[in-house]
N, C-alpha and C. Protein backbone atom coordinates (compact mmCIF):
# COMPACT_ATOMS: atom_id res chain seq x y z
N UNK A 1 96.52 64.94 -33.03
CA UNK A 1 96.57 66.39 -33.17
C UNK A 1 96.49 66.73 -34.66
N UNK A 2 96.06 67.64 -35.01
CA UNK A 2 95.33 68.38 -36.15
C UNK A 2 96.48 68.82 -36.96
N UNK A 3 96.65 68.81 -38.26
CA UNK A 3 97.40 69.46 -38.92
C UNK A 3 97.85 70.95 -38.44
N UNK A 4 96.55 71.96 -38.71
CA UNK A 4 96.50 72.78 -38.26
C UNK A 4 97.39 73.55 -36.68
N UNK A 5 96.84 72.56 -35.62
CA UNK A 5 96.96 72.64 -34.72
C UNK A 5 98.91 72.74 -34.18
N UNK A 6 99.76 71.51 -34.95
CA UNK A 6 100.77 71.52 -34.83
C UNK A 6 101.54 72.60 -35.76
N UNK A 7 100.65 73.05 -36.08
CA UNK A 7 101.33 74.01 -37.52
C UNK A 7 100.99 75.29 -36.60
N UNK A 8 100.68 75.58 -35.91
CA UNK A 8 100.68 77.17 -35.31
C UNK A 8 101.17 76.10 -34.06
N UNK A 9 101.08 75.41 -33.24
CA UNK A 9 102.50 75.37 -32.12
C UNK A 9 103.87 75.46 -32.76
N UNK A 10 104.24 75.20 -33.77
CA UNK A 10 105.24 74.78 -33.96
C UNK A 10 105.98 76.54 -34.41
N UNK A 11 104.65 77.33 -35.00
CA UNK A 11 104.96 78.48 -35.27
C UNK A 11 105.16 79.63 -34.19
N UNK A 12 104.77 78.92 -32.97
CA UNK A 12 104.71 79.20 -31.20
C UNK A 12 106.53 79.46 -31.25
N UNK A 13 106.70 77.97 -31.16
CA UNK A 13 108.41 77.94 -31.14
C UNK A 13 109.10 78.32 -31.64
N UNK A 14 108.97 78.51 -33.01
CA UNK A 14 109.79 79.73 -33.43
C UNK A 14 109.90 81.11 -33.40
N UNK A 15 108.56 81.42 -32.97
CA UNK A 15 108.13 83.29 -32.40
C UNK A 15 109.29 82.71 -31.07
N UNK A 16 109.18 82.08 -30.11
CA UNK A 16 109.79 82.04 -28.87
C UNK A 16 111.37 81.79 -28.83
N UNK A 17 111.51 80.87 -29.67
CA UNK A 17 113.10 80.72 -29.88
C UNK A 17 113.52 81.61 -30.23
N UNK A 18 113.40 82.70 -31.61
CA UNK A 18 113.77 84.04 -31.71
C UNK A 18 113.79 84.66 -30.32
N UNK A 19 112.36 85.09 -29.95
CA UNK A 19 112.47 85.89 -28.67
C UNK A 19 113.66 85.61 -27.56
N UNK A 20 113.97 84.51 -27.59
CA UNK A 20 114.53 83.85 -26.20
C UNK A 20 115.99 84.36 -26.81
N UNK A 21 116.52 83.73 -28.05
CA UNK A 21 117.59 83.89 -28.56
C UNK A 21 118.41 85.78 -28.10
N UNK A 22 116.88 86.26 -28.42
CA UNK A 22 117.21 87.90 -28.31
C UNK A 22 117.69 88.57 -27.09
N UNK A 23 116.37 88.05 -25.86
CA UNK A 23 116.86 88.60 -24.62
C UNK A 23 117.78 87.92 -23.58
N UNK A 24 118.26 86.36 -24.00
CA UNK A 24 119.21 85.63 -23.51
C UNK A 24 120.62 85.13 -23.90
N UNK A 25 120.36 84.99 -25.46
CA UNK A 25 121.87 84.75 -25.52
C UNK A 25 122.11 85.62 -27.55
N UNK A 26 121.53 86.89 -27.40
CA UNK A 26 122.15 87.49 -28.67
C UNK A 26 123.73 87.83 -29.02
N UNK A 27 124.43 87.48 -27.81
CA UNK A 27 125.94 88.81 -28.19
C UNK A 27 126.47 87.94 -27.23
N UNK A 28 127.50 87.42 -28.15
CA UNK A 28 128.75 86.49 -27.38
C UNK A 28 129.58 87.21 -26.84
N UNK A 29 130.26 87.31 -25.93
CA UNK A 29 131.30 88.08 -25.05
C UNK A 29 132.93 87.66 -26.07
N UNK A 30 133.37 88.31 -26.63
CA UNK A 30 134.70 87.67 -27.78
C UNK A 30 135.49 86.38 -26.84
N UNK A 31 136.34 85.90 -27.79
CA UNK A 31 137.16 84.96 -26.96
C UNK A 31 136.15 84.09 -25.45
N UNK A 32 135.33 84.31 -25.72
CA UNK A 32 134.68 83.41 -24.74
C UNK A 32 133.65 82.22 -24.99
N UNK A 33 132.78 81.60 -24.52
CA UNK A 33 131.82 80.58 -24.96
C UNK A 33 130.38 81.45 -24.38
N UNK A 34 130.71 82.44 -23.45
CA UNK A 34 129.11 82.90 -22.97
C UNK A 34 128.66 83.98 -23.73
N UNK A 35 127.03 83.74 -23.83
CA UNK A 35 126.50 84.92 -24.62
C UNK A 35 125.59 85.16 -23.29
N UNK A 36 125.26 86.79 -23.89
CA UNK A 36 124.11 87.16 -23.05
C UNK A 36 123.32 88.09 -24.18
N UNK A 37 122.09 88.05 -23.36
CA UNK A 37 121.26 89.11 -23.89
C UNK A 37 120.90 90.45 -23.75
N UNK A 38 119.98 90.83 -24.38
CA UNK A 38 119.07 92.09 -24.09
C UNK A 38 118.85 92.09 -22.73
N UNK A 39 117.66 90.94 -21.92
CA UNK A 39 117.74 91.03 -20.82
C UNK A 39 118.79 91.08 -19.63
N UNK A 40 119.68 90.44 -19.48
CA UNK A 40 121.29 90.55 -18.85
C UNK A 40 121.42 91.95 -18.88
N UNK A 41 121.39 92.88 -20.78
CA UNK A 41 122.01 94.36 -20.42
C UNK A 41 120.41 95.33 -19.53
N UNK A 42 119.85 95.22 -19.77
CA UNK A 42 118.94 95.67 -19.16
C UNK A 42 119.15 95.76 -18.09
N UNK A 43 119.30 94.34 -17.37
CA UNK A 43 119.08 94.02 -16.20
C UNK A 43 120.40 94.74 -14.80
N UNK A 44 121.11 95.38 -16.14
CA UNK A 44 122.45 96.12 -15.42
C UNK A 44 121.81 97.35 -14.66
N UNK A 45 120.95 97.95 -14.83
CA UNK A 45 119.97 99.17 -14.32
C UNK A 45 119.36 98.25 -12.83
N UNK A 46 119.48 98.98 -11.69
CA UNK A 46 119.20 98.64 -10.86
C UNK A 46 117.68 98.82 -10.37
N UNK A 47 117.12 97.04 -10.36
CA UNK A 47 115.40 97.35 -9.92
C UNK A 47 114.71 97.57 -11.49
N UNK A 48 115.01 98.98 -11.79
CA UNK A 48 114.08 98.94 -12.95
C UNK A 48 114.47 97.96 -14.11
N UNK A 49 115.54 97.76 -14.42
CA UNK A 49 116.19 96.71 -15.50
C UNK A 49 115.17 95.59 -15.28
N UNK A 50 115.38 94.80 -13.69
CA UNK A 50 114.84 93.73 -13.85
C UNK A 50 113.48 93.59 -13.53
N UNK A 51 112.64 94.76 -13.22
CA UNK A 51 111.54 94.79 -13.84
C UNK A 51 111.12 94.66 -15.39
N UNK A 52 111.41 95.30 -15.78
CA UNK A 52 111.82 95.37 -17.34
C UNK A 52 111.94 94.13 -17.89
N UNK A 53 112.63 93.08 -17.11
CA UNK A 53 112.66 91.83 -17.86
C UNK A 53 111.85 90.98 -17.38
N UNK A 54 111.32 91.04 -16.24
CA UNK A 54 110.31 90.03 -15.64
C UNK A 54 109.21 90.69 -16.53
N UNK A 55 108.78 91.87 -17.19
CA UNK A 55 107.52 91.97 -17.97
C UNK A 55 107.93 91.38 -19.28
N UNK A 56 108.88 91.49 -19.69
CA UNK A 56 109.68 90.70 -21.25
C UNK A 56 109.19 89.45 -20.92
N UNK A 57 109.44 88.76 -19.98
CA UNK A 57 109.43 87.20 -19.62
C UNK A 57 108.01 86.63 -19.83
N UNK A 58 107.08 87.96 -19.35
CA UNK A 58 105.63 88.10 -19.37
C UNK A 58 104.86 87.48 -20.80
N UNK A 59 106.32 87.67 -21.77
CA UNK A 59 105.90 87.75 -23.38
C UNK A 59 105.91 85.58 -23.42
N UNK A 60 106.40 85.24 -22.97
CA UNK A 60 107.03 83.88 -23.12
C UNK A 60 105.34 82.92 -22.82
N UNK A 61 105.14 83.81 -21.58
CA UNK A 61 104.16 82.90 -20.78
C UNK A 61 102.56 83.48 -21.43
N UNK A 62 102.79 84.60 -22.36
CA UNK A 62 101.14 84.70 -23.03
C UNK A 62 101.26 83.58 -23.74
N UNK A 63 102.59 83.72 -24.49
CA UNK A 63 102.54 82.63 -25.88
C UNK A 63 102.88 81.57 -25.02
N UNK A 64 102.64 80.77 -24.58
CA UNK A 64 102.59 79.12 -23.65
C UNK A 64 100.83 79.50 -23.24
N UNK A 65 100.48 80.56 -22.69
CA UNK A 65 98.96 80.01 -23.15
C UNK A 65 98.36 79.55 -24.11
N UNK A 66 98.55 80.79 -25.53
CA UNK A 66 97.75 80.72 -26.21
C UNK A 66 98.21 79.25 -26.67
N UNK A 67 99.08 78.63 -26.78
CA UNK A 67 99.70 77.10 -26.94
C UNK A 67 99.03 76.68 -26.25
N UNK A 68 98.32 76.78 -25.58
CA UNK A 68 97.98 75.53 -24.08
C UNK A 68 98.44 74.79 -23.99
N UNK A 69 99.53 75.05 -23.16
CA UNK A 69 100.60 74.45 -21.92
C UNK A 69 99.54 73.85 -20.82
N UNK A 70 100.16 73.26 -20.11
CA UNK A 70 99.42 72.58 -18.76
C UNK A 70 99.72 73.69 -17.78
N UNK A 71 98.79 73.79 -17.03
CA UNK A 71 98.51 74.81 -15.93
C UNK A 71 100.40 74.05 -15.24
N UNK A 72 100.35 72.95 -15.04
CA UNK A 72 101.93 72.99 -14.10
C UNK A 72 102.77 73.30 -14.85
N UNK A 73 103.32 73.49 -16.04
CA UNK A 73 104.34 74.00 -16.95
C UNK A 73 104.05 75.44 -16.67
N UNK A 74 103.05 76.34 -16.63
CA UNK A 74 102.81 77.87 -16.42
C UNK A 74 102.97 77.91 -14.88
N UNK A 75 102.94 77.21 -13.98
CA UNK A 75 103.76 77.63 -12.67
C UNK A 75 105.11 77.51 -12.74
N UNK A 76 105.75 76.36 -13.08
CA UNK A 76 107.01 76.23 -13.62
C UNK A 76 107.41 77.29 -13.98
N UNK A 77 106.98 77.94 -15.18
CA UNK A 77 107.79 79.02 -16.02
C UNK A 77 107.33 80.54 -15.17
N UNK A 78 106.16 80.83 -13.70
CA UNK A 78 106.14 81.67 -13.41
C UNK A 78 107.31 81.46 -12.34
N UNK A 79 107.58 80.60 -11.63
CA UNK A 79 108.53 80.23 -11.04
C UNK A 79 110.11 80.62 -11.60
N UNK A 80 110.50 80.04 -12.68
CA UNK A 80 111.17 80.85 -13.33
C UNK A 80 111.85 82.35 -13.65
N UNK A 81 110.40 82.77 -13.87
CA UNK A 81 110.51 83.86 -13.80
C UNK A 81 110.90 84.69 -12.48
N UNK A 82 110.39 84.36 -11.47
CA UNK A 82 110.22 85.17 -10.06
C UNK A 82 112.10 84.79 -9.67
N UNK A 83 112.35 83.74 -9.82
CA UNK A 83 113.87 83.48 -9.38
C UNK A 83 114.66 84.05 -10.41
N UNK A 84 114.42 84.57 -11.80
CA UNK A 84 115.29 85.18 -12.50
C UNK A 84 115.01 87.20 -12.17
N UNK A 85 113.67 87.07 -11.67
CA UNK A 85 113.69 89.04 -11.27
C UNK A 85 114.54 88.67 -9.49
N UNK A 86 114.35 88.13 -9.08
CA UNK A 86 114.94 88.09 -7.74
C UNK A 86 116.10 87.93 -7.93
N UNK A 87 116.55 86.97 -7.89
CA UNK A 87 118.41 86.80 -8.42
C UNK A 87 118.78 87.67 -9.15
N UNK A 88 118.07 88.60 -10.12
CA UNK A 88 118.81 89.69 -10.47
C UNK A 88 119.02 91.06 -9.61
N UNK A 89 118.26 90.93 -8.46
CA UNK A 89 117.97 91.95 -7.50
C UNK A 89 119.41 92.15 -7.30
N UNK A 90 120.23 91.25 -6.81
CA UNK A 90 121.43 90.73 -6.01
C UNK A 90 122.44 91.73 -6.39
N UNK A 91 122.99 92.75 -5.82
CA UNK A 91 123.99 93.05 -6.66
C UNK A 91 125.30 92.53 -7.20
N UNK A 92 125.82 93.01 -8.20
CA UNK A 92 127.17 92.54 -9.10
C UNK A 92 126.82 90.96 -9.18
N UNK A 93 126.54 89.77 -8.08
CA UNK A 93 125.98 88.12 -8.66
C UNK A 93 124.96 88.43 -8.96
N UNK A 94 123.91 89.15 -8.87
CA UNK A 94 122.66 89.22 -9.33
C UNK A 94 122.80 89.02 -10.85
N UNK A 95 123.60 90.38 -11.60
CA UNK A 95 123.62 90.46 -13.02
C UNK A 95 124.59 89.20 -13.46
N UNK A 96 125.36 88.28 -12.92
CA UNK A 96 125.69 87.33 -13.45
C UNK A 96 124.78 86.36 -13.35
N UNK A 97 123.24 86.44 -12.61
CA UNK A 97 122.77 85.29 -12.09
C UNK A 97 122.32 85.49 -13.50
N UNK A 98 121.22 86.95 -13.65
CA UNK A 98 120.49 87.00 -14.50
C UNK A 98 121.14 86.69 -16.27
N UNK A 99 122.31 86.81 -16.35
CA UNK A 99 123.06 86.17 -17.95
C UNK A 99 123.05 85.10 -17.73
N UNK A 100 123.30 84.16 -16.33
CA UNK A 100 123.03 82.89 -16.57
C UNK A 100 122.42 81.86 -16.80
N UNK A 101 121.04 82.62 -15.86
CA UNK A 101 119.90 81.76 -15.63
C UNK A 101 118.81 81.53 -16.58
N UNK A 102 118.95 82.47 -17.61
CA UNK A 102 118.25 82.69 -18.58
C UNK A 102 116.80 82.03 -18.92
N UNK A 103 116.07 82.95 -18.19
CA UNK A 103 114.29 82.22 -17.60
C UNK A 103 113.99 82.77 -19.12
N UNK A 104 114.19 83.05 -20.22
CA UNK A 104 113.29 82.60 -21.33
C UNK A 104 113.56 81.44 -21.92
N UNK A 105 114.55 81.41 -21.83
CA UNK A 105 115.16 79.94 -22.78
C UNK A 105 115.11 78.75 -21.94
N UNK A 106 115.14 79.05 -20.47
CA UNK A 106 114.20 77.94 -19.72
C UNK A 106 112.88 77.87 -20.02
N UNK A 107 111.91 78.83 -20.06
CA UNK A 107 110.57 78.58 -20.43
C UNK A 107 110.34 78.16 -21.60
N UNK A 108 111.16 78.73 -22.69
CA UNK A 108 110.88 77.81 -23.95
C UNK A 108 110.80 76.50 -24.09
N UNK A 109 111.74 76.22 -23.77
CA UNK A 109 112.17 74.69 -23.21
C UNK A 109 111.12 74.54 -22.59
N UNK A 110 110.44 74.74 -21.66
CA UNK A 110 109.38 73.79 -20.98
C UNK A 110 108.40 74.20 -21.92
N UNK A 111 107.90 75.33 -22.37
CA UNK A 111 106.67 75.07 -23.38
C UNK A 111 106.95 74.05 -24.26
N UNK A 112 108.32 73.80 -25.23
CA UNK A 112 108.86 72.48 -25.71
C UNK A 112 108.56 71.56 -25.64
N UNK A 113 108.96 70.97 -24.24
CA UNK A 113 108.70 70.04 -23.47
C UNK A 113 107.14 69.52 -23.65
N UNK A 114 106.36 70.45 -23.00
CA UNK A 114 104.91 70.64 -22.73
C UNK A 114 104.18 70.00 -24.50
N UNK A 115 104.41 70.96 -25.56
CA UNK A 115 103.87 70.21 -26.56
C UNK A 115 104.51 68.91 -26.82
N UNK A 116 105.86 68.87 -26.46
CA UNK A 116 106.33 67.15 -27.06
C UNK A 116 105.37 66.03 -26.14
N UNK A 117 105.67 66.58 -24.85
CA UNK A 117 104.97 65.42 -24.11
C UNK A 117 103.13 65.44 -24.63
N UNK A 118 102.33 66.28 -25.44
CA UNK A 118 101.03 66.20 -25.63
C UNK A 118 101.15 65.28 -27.15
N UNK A 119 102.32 65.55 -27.56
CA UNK A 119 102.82 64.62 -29.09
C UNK A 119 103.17 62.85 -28.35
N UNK A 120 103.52 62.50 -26.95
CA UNK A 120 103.82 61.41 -26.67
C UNK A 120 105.44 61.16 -26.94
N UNK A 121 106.54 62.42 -26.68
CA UNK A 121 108.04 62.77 -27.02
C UNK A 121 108.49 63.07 -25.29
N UNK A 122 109.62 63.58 -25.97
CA UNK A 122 110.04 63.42 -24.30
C UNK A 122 111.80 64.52 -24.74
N UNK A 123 112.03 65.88 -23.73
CA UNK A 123 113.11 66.21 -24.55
C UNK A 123 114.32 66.57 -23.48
N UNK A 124 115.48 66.51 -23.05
CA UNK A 124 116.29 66.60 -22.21
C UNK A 124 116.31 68.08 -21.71
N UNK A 125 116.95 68.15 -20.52
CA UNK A 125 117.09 69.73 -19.65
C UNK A 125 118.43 69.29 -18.81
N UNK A 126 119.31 70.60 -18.61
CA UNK A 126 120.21 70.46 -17.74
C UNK A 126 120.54 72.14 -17.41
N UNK A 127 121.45 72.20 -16.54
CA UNK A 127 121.74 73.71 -15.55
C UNK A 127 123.43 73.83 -15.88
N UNK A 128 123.82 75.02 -16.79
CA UNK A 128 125.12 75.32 -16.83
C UNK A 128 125.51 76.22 -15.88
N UNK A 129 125.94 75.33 -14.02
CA UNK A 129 126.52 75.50 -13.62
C UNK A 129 128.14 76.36 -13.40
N UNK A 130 128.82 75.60 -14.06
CA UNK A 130 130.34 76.07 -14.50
C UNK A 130 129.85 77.61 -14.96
N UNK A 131 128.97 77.75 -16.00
CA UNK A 131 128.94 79.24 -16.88
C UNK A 131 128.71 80.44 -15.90
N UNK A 132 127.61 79.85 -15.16
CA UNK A 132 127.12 80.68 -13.72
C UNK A 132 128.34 81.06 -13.19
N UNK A 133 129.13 80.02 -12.44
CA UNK A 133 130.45 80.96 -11.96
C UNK A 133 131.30 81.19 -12.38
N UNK A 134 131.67 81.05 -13.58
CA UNK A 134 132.72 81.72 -14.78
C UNK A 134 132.12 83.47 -14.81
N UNK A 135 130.80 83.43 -14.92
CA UNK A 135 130.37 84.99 -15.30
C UNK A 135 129.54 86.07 -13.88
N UNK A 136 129.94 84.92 -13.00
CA UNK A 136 129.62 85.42 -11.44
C UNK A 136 131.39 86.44 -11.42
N UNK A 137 132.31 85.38 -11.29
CA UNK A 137 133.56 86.18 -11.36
C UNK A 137 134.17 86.58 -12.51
N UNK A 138 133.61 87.00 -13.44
CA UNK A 138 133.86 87.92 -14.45
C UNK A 138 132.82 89.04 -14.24
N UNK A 139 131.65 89.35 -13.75
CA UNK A 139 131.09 90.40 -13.46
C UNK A 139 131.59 90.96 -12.36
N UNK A 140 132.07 89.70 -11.04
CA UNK A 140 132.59 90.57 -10.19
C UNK A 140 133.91 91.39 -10.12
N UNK A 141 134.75 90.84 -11.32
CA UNK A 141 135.78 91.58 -11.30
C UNK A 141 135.75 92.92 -12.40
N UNK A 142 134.84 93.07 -12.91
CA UNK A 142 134.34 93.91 -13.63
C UNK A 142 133.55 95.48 -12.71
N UNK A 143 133.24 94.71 -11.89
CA UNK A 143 132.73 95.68 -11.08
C UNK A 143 133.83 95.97 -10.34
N UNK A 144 134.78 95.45 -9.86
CA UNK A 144 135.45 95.47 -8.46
C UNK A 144 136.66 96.98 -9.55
N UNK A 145 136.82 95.93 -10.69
CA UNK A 145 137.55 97.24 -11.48
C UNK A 145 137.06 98.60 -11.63
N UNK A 146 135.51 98.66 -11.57
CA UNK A 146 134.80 99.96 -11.56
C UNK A 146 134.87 100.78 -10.38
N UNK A 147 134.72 99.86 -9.49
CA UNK A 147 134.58 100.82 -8.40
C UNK A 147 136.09 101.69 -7.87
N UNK A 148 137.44 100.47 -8.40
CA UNK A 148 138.66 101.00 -8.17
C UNK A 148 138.87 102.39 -8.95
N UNK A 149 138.59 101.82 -10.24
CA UNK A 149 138.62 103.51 -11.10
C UNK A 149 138.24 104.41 -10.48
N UNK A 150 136.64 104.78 -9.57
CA UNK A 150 135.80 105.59 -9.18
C UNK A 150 136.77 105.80 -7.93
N UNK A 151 137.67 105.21 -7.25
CA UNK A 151 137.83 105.43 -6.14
C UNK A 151 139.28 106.36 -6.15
């Protein structure tokens, strides 16, 4: 691979890591270990939020073209995507799915992936489980408190 060539992927990953950083994990919750993003608050608007972020997500997967990713890494990350606008459908777990699941910073990661493995690299992935239901029942009691107020 070309000087050139690794010198604008590499400039890929950092346009995307920003991005990802922004709509997935900008704003730590105090006293806690979870962050969420732009997308998460968005995604608090019902339907339109997570429209809103499945076209954001839209931003991840131009830039993994213009990278040329492998056509199976761009199903991967549309995949991604479709389970992070759906799981956010869900109400009150929905919006914890969507802070958890965080389909940009999964797709980064596989565009990652995608150029290491064209470099002959290889880079680890795993699923923070535990965080998912730490902020499943912290949204739900967040809500459950809202609705008591309202009631």
């Amino acid at each position: 691979m070309d000087d050139q060539k690794r010198a604008r992927q590499q400039a890929t990953l950092a346009r995307l890591d920003r991005f990802s950083r922004f709509t997935d994990s900008s704003i730590r919750i105090p006293f806690t270990r979870f962050e969420l993003g732009a997308e998460a608050l968005i995604g608090l608007v019902p339907v339109i939020g997570d429209a809103a972020g499945l076209v954001l997500s839209g931003y991840v997967l131009l830039e993994a073209q213009r990278a040329g990713v492998s056509g199976a890494t761009k199903r991967r990350m549309l995949r991604n995507m479709l389970v992070d606008f759906v799981g956010g459908l869900v109400p009150v777990v929905g919006d914890a799915f969507d802070a958890i699941f965080k389909a940009n910073t999964r797709n980064t990661r596989l565009v990652r992936q995608d150029l290491l493995k064209q470099l002959g690299a290889e880079a680890p992935r795993r699923f923070p489980w535990g965080t998912l239901v730490g902020l499943s029942i912290l949204f739900g009691v967040i809500t459950a408190a809202g609705v008591a107020l309202l009631a």
